[in-house]
Structure formats: C-alpha cells, structure tokens
Protein backbone atom coordinates (compact mmCIF):
# COMPACT_ATOMS: atom_id res chain seq x y z
CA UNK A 1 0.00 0.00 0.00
CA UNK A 2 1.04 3.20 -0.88
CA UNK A 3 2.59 5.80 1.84
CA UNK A 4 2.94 8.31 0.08
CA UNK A 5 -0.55 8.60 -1.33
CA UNK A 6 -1.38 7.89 2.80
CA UNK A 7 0.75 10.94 3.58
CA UNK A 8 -0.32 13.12 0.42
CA UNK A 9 -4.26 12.47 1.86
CA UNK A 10 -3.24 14.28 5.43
CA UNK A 11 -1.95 17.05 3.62
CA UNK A 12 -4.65 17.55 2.02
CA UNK A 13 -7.11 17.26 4.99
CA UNK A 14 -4.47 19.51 6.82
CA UNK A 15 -4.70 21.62 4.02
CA UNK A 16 -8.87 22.26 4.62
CA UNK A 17 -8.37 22.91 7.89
CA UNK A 18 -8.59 19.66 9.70
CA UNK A 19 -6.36 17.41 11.95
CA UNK A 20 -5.50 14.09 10.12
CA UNK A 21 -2.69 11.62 11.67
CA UNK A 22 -1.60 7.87 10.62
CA UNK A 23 -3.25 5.30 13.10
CA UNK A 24 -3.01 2.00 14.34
CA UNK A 25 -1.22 -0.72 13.23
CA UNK A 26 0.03 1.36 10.16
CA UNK A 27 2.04 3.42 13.18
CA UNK A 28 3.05 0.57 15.06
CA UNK A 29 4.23 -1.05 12.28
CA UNK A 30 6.31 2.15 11.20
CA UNK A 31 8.17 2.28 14.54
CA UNK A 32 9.30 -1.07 14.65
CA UNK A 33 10.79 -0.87 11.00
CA UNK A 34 8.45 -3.00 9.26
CA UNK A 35 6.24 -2.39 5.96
CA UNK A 36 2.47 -1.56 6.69
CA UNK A 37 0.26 -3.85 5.17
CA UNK A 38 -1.85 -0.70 4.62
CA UNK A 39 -2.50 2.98 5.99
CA UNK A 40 -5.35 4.34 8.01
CA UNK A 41 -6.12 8.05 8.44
CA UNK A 42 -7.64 9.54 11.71
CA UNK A 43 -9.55 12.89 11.42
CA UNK A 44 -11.61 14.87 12.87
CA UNK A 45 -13.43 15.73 9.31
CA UNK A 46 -16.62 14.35 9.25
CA UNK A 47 -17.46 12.11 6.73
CA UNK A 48 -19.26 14.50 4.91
CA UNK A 49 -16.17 16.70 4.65
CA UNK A 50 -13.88 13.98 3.76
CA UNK A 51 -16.49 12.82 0.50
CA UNK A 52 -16.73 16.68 -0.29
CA UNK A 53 -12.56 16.39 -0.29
CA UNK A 54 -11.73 13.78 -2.03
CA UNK A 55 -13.88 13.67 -5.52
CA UNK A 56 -14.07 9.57 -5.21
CA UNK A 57 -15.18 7.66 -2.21
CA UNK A 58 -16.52 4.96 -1.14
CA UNK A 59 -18.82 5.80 2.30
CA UNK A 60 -19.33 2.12 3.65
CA UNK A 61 -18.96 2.83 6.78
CA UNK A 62 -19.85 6.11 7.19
CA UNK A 63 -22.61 5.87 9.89
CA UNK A 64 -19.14 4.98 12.42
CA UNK A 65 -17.39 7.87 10.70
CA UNK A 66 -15.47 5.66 8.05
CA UNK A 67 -14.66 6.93 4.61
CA UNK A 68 -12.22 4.72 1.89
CA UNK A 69 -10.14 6.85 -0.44
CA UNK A 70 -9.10 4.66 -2.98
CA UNK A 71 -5.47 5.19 -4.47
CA UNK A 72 -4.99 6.59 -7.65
CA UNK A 73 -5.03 4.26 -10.79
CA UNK A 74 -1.27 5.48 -11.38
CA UNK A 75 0.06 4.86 -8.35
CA UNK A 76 -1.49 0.93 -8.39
CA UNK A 77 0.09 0.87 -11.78
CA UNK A 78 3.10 1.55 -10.51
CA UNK A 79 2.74 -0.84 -8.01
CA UNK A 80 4.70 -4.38 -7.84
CA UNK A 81 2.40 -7.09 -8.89
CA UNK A 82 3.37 -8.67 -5.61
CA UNK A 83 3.02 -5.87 -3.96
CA UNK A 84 -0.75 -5.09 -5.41
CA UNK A 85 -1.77 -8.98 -4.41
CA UNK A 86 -0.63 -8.55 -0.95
CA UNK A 87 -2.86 -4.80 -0.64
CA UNK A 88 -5.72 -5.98 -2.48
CA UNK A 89 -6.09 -9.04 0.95
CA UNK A 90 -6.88 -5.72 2.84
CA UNK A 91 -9.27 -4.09 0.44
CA UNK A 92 -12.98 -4.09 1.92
CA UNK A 93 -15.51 -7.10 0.59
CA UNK A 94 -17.33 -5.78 -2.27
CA UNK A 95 -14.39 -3.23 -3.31
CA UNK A 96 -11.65 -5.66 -4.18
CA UNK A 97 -11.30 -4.04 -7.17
CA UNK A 98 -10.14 -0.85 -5.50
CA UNK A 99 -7.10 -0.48 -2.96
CA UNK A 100 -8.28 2.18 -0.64
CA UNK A 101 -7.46 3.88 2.13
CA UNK A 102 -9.20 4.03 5.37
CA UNK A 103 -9.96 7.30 6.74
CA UNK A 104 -11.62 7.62 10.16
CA UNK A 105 -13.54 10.73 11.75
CA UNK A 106 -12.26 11.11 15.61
CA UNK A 107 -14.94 9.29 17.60
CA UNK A 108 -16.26 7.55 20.94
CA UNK A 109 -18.50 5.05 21.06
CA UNK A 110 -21.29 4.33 23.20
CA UNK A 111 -22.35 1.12 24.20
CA UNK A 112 -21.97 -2.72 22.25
CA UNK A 113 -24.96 -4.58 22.57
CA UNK A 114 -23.82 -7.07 19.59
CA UNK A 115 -19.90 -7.30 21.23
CA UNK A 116 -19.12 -5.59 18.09
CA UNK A 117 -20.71 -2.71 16.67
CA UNK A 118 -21.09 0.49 18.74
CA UNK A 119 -24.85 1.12 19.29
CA UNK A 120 -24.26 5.15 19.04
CA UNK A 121 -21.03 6.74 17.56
CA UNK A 122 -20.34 10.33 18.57
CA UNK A 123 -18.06 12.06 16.45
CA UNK A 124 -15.37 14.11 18.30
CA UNK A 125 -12.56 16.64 17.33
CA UNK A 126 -10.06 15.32 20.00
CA UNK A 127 -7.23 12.62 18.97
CA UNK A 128 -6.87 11.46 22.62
CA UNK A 129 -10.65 10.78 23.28
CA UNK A 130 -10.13 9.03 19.96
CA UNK A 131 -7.81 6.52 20.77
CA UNK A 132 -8.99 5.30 24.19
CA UNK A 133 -11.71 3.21 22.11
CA UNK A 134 -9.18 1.05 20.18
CA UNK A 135 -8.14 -2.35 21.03
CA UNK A 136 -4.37 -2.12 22.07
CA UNK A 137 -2.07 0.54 23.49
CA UNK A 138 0.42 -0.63 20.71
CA UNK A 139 -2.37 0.01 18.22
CA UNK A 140 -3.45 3.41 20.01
CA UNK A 141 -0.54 5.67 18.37
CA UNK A 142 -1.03 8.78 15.78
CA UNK A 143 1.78 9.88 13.61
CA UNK A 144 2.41 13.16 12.46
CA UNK A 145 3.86 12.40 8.77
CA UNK A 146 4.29 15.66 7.63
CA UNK A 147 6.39 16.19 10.95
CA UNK A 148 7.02 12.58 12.21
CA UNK A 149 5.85 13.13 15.55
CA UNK A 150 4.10 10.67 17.89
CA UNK A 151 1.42 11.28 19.61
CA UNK A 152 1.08 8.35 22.20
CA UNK A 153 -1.68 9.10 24.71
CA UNK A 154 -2.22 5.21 25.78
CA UNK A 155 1.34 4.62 26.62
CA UNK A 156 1.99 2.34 23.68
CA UNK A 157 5.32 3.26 22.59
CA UNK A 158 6.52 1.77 25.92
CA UNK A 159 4.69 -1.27 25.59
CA UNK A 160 6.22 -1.49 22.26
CA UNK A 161 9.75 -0.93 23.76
CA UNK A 162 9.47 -3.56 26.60
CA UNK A 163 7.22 -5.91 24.04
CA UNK A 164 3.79 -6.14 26.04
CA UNK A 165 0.35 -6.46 24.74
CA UNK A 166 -1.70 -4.05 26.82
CA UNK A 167 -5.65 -3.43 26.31
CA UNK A 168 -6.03 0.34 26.32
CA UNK A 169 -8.34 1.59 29.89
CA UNK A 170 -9.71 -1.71 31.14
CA UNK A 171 -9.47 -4.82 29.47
CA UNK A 172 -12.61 -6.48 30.02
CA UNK A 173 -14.55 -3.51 28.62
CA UNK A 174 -12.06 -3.23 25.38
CA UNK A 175 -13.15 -7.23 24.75
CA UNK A 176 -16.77 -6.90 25.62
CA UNK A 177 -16.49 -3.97 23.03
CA UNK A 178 -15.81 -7.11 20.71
CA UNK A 179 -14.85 -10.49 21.48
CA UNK A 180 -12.57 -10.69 18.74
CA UNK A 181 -9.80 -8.73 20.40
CA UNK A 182 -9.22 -11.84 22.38
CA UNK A 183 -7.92 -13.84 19.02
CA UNK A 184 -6.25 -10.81 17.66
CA UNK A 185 -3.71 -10.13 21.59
CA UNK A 186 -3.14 -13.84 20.74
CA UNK A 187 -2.48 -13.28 17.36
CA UNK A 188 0.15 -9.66 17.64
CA UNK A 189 1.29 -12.14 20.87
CA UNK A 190 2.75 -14.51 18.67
CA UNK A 191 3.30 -12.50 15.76
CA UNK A 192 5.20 -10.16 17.65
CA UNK A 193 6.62 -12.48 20.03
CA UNK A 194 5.42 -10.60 22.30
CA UNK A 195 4.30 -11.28 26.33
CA UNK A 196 0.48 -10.31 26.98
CA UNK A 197 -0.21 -8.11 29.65
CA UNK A 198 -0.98 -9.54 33.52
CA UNK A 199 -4.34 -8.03 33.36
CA UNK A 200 -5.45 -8.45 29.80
CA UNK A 201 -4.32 -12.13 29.96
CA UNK A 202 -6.94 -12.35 33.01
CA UNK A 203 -9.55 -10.96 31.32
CA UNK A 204 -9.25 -13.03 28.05
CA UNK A 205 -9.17 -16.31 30.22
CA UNK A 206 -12.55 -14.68 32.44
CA UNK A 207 -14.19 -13.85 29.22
CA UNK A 208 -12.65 -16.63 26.66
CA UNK A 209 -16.07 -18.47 26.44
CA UNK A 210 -17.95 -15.34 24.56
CA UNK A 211 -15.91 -15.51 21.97
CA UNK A 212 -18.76 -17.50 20.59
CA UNK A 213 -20.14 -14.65 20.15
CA UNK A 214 -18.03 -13.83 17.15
CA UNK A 215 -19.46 -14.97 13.75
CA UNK A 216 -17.44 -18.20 12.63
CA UNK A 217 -16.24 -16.17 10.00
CA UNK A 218 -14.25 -13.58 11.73
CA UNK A 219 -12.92 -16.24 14.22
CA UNK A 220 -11.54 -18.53 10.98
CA UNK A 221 -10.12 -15.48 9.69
CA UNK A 222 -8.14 -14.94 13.02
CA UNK A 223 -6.97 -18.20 13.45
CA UNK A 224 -5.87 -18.19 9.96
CA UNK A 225 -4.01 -15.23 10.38
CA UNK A 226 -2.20 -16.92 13.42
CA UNK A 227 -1.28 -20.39 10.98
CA UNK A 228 0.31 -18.16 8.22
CA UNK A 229 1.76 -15.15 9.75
CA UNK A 230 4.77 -17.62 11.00
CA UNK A 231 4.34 -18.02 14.62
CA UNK A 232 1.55 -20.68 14.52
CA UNK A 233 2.98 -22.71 17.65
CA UNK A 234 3.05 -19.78 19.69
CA UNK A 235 -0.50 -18.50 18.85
CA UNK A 236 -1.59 -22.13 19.88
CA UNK A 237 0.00 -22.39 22.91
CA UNK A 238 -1.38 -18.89 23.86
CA UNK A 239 -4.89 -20.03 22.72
CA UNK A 240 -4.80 -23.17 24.97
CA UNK A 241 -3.35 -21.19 28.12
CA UNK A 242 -5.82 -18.40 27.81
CA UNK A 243 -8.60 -21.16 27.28
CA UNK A 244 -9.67 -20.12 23.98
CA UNK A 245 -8.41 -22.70 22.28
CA UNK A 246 -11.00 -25.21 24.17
CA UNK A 247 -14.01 -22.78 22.94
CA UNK A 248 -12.79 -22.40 19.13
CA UNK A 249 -11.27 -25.82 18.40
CA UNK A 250 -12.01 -28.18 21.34
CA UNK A 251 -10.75 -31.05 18.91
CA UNK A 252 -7.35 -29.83 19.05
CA UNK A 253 -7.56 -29.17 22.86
CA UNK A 254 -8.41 -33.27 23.32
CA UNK A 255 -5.06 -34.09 21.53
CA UNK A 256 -3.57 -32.82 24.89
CA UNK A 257 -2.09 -35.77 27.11
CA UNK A 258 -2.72 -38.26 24.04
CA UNK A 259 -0.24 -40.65 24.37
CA UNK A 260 1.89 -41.81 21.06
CA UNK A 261 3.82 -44.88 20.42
CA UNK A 262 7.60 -44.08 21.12
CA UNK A 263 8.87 -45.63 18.49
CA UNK A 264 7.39 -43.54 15.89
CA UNK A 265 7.28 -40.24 18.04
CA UNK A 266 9.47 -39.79 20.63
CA UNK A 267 8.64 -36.18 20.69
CA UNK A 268 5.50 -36.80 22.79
CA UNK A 269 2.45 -36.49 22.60
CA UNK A 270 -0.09 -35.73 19.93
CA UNK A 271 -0.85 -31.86 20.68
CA UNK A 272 3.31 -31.72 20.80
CA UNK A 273 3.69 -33.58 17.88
CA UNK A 274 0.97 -30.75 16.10
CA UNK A 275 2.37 -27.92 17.42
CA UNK A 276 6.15 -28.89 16.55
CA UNK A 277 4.18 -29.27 13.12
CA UNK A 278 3.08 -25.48 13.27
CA UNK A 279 6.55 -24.53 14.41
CA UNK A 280 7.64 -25.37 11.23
CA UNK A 281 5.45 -24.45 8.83
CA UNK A 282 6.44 -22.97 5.96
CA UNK A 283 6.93 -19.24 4.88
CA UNK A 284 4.58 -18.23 3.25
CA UNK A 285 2.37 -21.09 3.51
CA UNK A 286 -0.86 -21.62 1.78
CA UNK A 287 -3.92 -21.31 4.16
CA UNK A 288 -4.77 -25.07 2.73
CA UNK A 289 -1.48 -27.24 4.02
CA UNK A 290 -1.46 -24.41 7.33
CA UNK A 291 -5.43 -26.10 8.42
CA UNK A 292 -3.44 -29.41 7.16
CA UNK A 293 -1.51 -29.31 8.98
CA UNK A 294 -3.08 -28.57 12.35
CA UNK A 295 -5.97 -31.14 11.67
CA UNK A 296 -3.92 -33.81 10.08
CA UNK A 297 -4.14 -36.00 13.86
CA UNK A 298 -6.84 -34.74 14.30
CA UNK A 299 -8.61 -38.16 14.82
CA UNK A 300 -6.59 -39.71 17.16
CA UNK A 301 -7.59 -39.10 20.07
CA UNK A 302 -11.37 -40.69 19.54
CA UNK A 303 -9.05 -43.49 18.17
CA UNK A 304 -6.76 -44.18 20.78
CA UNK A 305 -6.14 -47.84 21.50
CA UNK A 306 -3.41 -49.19 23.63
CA UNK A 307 -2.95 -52.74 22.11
CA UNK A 308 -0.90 -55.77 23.35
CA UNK A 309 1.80 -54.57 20.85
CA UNK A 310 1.81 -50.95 20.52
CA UNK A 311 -0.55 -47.94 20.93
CA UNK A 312 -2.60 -47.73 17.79
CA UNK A 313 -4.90 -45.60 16.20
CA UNK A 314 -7.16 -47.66 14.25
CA UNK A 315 -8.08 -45.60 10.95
CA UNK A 316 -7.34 -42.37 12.48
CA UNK A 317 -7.37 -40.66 9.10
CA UNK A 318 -10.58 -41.31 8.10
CA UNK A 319 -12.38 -40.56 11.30
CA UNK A 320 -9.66 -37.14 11.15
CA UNK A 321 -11.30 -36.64 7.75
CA UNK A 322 -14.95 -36.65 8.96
CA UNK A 323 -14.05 -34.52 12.00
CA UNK A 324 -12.11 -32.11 9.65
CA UNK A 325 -15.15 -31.89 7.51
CA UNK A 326 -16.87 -31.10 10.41
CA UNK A 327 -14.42 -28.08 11.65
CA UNK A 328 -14.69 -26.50 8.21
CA UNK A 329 -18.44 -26.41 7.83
CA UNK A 330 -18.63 -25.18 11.52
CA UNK A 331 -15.93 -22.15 10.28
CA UNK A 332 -17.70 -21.66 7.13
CA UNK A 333 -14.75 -22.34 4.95
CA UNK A 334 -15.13 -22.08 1.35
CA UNK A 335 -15.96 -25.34 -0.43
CA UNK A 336 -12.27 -25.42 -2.26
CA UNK A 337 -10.26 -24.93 0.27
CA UNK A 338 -12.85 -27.57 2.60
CA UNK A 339 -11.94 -30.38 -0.27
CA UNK A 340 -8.06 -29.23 -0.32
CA UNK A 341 -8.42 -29.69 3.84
CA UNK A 342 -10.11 -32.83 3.79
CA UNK A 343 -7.63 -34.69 0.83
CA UNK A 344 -4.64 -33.71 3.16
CA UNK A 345 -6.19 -35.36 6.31
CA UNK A 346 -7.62 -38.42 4.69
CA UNK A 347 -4.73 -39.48 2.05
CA UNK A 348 -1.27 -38.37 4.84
CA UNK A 349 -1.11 -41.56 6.12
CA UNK A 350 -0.82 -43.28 2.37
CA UNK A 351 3.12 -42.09 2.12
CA UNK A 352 3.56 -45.45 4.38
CA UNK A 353 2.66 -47.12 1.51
CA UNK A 354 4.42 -45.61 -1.45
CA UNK A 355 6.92 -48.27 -1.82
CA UNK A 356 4.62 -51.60 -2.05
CA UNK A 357 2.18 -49.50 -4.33
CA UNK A 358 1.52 -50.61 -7.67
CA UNK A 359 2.35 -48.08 -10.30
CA UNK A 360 -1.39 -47.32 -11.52
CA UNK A 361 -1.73 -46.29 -7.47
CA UNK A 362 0.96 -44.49 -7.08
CA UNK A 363 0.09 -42.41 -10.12
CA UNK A 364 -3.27 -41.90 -8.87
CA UNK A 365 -1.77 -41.01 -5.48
CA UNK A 366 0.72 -38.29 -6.69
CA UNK A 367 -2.40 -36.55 -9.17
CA UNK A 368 -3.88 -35.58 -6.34
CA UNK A 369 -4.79 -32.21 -6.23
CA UNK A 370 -1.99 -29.64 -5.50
CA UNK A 371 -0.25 -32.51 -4.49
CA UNK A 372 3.17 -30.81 -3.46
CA UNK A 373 1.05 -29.69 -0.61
CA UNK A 374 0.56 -33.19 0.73
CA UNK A 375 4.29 -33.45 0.23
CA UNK A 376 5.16 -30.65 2.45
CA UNK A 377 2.22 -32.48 4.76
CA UNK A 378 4.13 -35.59 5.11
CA UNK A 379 7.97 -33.95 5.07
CA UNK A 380 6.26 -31.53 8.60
CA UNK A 381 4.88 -34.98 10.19
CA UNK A 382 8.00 -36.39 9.58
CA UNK A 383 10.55 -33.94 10.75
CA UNK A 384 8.12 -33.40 13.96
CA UNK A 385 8.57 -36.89 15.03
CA UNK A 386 10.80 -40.21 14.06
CA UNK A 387 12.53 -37.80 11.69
CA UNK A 388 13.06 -40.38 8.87
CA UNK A 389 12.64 -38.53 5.44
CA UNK A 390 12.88 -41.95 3.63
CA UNK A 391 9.52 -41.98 1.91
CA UNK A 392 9.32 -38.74 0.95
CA UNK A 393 12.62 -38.48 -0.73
CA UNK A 394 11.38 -42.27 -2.53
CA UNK A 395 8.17 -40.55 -3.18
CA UNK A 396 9.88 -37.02 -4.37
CA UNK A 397 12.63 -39.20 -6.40
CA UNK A 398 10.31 -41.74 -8.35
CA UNK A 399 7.84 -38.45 -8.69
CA UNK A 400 10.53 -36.90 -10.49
CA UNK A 401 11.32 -39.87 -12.89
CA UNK A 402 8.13 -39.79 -14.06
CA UNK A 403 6.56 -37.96 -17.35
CA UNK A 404 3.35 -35.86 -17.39
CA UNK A 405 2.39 -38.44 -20.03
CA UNK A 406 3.05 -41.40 -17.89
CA UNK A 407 0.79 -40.14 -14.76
CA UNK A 408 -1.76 -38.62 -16.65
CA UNK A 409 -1.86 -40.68 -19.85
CA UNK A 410 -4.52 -39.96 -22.73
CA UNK A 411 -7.03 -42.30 -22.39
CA UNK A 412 -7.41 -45.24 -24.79
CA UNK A 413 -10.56 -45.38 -24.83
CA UNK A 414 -13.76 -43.95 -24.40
CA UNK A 415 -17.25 -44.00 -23.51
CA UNK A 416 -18.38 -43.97 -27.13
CA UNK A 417 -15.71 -46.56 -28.15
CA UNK A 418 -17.84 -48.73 -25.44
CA UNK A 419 -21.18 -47.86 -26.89
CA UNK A 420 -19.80 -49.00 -30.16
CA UNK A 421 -18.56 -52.24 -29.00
CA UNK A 422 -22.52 -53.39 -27.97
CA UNK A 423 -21.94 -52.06 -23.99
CA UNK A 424 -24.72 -50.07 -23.15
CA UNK A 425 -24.55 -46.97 -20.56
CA UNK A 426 -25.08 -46.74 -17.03
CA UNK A 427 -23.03 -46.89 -14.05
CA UNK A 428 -20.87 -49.48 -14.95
CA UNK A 429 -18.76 -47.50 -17.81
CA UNK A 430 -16.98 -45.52 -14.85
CA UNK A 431 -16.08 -48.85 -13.32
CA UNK A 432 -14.52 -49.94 -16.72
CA UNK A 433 -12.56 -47.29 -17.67
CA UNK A 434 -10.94 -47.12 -14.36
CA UNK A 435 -10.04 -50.70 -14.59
CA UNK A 436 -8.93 -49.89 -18.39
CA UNK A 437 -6.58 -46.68 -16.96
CA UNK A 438 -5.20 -48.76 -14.15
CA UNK A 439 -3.74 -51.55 -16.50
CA UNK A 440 -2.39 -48.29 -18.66
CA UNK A 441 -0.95 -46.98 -15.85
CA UNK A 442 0.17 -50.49 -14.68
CA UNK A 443 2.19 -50.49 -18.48
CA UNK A 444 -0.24 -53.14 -19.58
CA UNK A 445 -1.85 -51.87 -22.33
CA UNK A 446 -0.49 -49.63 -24.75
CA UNK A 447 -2.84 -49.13 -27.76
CA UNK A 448 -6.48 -49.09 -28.19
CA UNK A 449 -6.48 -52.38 -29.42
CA UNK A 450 -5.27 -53.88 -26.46
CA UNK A 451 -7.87 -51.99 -24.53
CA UNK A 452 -10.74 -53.44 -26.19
CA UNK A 453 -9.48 -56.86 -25.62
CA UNK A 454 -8.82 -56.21 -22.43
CA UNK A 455 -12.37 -55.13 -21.68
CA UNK A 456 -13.87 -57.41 -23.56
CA UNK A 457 -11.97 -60.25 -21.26
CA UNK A 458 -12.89 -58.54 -17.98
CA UNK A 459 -15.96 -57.21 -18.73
CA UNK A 460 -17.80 -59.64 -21.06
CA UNK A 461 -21.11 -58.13 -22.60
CA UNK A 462 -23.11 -60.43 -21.46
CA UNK A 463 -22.01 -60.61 -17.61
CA UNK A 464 -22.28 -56.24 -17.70
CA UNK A 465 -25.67 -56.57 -19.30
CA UNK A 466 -26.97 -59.08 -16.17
C-alpha cells in the first residue's frame, strides 16, 4: 500500500483545515521498522467533509465515521504485482477491485450490545478521546507524517519498547467492546513475540467463552491469520493457556495428554507432535497445508487404542477426515479450500505405503490435487517426530522420474468406443474405464487395441448386461 498517497491524503485534509494523523497498526508497524500492510487516516473531518474532499469515495462505513479513499489508478500501476496482491487481501468485501485507504472521523463510542458494533457513535474533534476506544495501546498511536511526531496518549510506545500487549483503559470492557480482540492479543502475541499483559491475559481467560459470540467467519479469519503469519505454535500455545483454544477448536484441545507410540514419536504427545508441526510451517504457507496441517491427527484421540503390541490408532485418518469436515463447515470455509483440507487429512497416512504401491496407485496417489502440498504435509509430520525422510525423498525421487504423459496418460478409450462395442450406458462405464486406466498406468496396455481386448476379457457383454 502506498505511503505516500497515505501521507499526500493528510496534507490535504491539513490543508482544509482539519487534523489528520496515521493510526493503528500502520504506526506501530512504522516504529518497529516494518512495511504496513496498509495505511489508516484519523480525522476529525466528518465524513461528509472527507467525500466533499476527495472527488471519489466509497462511504461504507460512514454511519461509524469511516470513509475509503481509494489510491490513484497510477500509483497501483506503478505498483509491484506482488506488492498489489498482498494490498488488495486488505481491500474491503465488495471493493476488491479498489485499494483504498481508510480514513476515520475522531470518535467515541457508546455502548456494544452485539460485542461488536457500537450502538451510538459520537463524532469528536479530540485525537486522545479518539484513541482510548481502540483495542491495544500498541495500536493506540497517531503519527504526524508531515512532521514525524508521535502522539502516544495510551502509553503504547513503551509497551512497544518492553514488548507487552496491553488493552487500552480496562481490558474487560475493550473485549466486551468485541470479542474478537481476544484472538487478535493472541495473534500480535505470537506474531510479535510478544508477552500479553498480567491483566489483559486475566480478562481473556474470564471472558474466553464469549468468543462465541463472534461470527465463525471472523474467528476462521483470526486463526488463519495466526497459521500463516509464521508463529503458529506460539499463537496455539497462547490459545490453549488463555482457554480459547478449548471454545474455538475443542478437537485440538483433546489431543492434549494423548499418548503416542515411542517408536514412531518420541517427541510426545499428539498436541506436541501438532504444534512442533506449526513450528515449522512454511513461509509463506498456503492457508490449505497451514489447516493441514493442524488437523492432520486430528482423529486420534477418539481413536486411541493401547494394544498388546503398541498404541494404535485404528483408521485415524478417516475418522480425522470426517471430524475435519466437520471443523470446516462449523468455520464456514469455502468449499475449495474444505476439499483441499479434507484430501490432506484423509490421504497423509498413504506415504507409508508408497513403496509396495503398484504403479497405476501411485500415479493416482501423486495426481492428487496440489499434491506438493501433501508433500510438504508428510515432510512436517516427519521432521516433527521419528525424523526419517525416507519416503518422501522415494516418493519425491520416483515423482521426479516420471513424465506428465506417464501419470496422466490420454485415455485409450472412451465411452463412445464402449457404446460402439454393444456395452450399453449406465453406471458401470466408470467402473470400466478405471479398470482400463489402471492396467495403462500399470504399463499393460499400450494401444487401443489392447484396450478393447482387455475389456472385452474382464468385462464380457453379457455378464455387464446381467
């Protein structure tokens, strides 16, 4: 996001007549010498004044004072494709197509009925009675641009010297204000690696069970945030010990205390074993392996069995699969990244098998969909416990020796070539050129020829038609 169309916006409101100042995490991020993921403006122009401004606006949130300027079409042009991705993650629902910046009459709000939206916004022309409604003191700070000052009337830049997360005023009105700030003091916790403040770490644990509260939505989108912002074991460990983790994702919570066979993970057990997972995550990592990777065990512990031989955990995948199914309807997830979720939980226990499969399954097993994912999957489980990288390297090597054209073959045959050999439709057609693909795969059949015969062998006219 661009600064200097941030900056060249409080000019101009300075320019009318009006205070304007950078705010939040924009200012925070400044200071510690990182790059904003976008700039928001804090004024005491009413909205009205800041649409009169600026000749194109978007007033969606105008009713709590908030106006989006959206940056010039040759400044995006000029912007790094990369760059332009990354700002457009920020840009409001509905006005993708537009990077904007925020810009925010002074305000304080009365009252939060919902635990999220004010029920009656006052607009004010004072910074400081500003600020005391926002979450955290670290995210309470104004910048002067034009003069680089700080204005810090929440005692953030402190908090950002001796690395504390500090609820501005008192904590457990800030969260019942909106239960999301819970997730997010986890969430600049970990990012940060930060230590939460004594108080506001009491209050999250007194008020961790409204969080449901929240719509599923905004809580996925947090906990998201926390898998792919590259402190993920932190974040969980600060979930479970403020208790939120039990109200969000109780099935994680029950992997807690769930023994493992020692042989296979000496590391401990299976909420270790996950979090040592998140630990090492990669950067960045796609939102898809990140919920992968966190559910992948997720069945074990309603599988836990401590037989003569061993502990085992009797088809732990597919019960993880239908639990997994259940955590992403629950979170509203969309329906692709649900089926990308699901494929990683139900098929990471198949690399066990990749030598002793036959060739038509292992080709089947590496077409899986965005399959380097489930590679990454299987290289995390096995670096987080006996360490062995055997398979994958087998599965990686042998993966590599292979052609497009020998996994993914053109098929020899076709429905119609069936039709024309006397077969008539239905269900059955699916089951025979499956069969028909395998024996391809398998380097059994090489021509169309072959194919017939071979159907014609295995799935005699007669016995299909009965």
């Amino acid at each position: 996001m661009s600064k200097s169309f941030a900056i060249s916006i409080v000019r101009t409101l300075r320019d009318q007549g009006h205070q304007a100042y950078l705010v939040g995490g924009c200012v925070r991020d400044l200071l510690l010498k990182r790059e904003p993921a976008d700039y928001d403006i804090a004024t005491d122009a009413t909205p009205d004044d800041v649409v009169r401004i600026f000749p194109e606006t978007y007033a969606v949130g105008a009713q709590f004072g908030v106006v989006l300027v959206p940056l010039p079409e040759s400044e995006r042009a000029a912007m790094g494709e990369g760059q332009e991705a990354d700002a457009e993650q920020h840009a409001l629902s509905g006005h993708q197509h537009k990077l904007c910046i925020e810009v925010a009459t002074f305000r304080c709000d009365v009252g939060y009925s919902d635990g999220r939206h004010p029920d009656e916004v006052r607009f004010s022309r004072d910074p400081k009675e500003d600020v005391q409604r926002r979450d955290f003191t670290i995210n309470g700070l104004l910048l002067d641009p034009l003069s680089d000052e700080v204005l810090d009337f929440v005692g953030g830049e402190n908090d950002l010297n001796a690395g504390i997360i500090r609820a501005i005023g008192n904590p457990e009105l800030r969260f019942s204000e909106d239960k999301l700030r819970m997730l997010r003091a986890v969430r600049f916790a970990a990012r940060f690696e930060y230590q939460i403040d004594s108080a506001t770490f009491e209050a999250i644990r007194k008020l961790a069970a409204q969080i449901h509260q929240v719509s599923r939505e905004r809580v996925r989108d947090e906990l998201t945030r926390m898998l792919t912002e590259g402190h993920a074991r932190r974040a969980f460990q600060l979930l479970d010990e403020t208790g939120l983790l039990r109200e969000v994702l109780p099935e994680i919570t029950a992997m807690k205390g769930v023994e493992q066979p020692p042989e296979f993970h000496p590391e401990g057990d299976v909420f270790v074993h996950t979090l040592l997972l998140l630990e090492n995550l990669p950067q960045p990592c796609p939102i898809t392996l990140a919920w992968g990777a966190l559910l992948h065990d997720v069945g074990k512990p309603p599988t836990f069995r401590r037989a003569p031989d061993r502990i085992r955990f009797d088809e732990h995948a597919k019960v993880g699969t239908k639990m997994a199914e259940a955590i992403c309807r629950r979170l509203r997830f969309s329906n692709e990244d649900t089926d990308q979720i699901l494929l990683l939980v139900e098929n990471h226990m198949r690399f066990a098998d990749v030598e002793r499969m036959k060739p038509s399954t292992f080709k089947r097993f590496i077409r899986l969909p965005r399959f380097d994912e489930h590679m990454q999957l299987h290289r995390l489980d096995c670096e987080a416990s006996h360490r062995s990288l055997r398979l994958y390297d087998f599965t990686r090597e042998k993966r590599a020796e292979l052609p497009a054209s020998a996994i993914r073959p053109e098929p020899l045959i076709t429905g119609d070539d069936l039709i024309a050999a006397g077969y008539a439709p239905g269900p059955v057609f699916k089951q025979i050129l499956s069969a028909v693909e395998d024996a391809q795969l398998d380097g059994g059949l090489q021509s169309k020829k072959q194919a017939m015969k071979f159907v014609s062998q295995k799935f005699p006219r007669k016995a299909v038609a009965s």
